[in-house]
Protein backbone atom coordinates (compact mmCIF):
# COMPACT_ATOMS: atom_id res chain seq x y z
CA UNK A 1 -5.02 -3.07 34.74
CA UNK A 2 -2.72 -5.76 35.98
CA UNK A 3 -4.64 -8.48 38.28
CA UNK A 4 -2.92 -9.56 41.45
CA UNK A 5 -2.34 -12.98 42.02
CA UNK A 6 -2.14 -13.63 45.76
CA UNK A 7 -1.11 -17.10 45.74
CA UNK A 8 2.04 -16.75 43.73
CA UNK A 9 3.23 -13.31 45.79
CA UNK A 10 3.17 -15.92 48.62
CA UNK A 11 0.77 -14.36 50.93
CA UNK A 12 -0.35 -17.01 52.10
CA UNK A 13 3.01 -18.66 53.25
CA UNK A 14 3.66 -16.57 56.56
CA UNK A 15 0.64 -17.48 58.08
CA UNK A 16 1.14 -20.74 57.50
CA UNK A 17 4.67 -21.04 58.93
CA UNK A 18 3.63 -18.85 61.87
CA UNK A 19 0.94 -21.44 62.48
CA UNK A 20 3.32 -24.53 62.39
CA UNK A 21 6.00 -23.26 64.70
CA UNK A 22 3.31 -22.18 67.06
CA UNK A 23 2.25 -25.66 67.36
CA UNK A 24 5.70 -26.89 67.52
CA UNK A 25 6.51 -24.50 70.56
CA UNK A 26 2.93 -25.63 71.80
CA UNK A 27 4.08 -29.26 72.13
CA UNK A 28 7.73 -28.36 73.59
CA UNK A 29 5.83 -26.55 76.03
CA UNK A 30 3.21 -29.41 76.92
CA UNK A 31 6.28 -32.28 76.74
CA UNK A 32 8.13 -30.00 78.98
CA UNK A 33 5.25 -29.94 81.65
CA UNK A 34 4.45 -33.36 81.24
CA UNK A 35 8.46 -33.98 81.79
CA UNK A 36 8.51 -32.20 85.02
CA UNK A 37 5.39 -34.14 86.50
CA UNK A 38 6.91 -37.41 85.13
CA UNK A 39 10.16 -36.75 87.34
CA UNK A 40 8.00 -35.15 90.35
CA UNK A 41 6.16 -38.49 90.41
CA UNK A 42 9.75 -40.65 90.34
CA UNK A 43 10.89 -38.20 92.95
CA UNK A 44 8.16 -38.71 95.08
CA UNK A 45 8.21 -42.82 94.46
CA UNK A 46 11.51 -42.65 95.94
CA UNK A 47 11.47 -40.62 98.66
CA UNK A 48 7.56 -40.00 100.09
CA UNK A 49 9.06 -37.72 102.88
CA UNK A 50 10.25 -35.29 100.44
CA UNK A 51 8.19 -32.51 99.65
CA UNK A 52 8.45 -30.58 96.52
CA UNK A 53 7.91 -26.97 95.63
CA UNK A 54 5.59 -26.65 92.56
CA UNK A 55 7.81 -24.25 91.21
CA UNK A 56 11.38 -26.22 92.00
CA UNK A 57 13.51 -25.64 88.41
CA UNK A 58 14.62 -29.15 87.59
C-alpha cells in the first residue's frame, strides 16, 4: 500500500492561511475602533458641547 504524505498534499496550508487573514481582519477591526475613538476624542477636544452618538458612522 501507498503511504500518504500529508505535508506534501498541503494539508496543512489552509489552516494556516485561514489563521493569518483572520488575524489580519482582527487588527483592521481593532485599528478601526481605535480610529473612531481617536477622532471621538478630537471631536470632543474641539467642541465639549457636542454630544456624540456611540453609533454615529464617521
Amino acid at each position: 500500500m501507498e503511504r500518504l504524505d500529508f505535508d506534501t498534499l498541503g494539508m496543512s496550508e489552509p489552516t494556516t492561511k485561514a489563521s493569518k487573514g483572520s488575524k489580519k481582519r482582527r487588527w483592521r477591526e481593532i485599528e478601526t475602533i481605535k480610529e473612531r475613538m481617536r477622532l471621538k476624542q478630537e471631536l470632543l477636544s474641539i467642541d465639549s458641547t457636542l454630544e456624540l452618538d456611540d453609533e454615529l458612522e464617521l
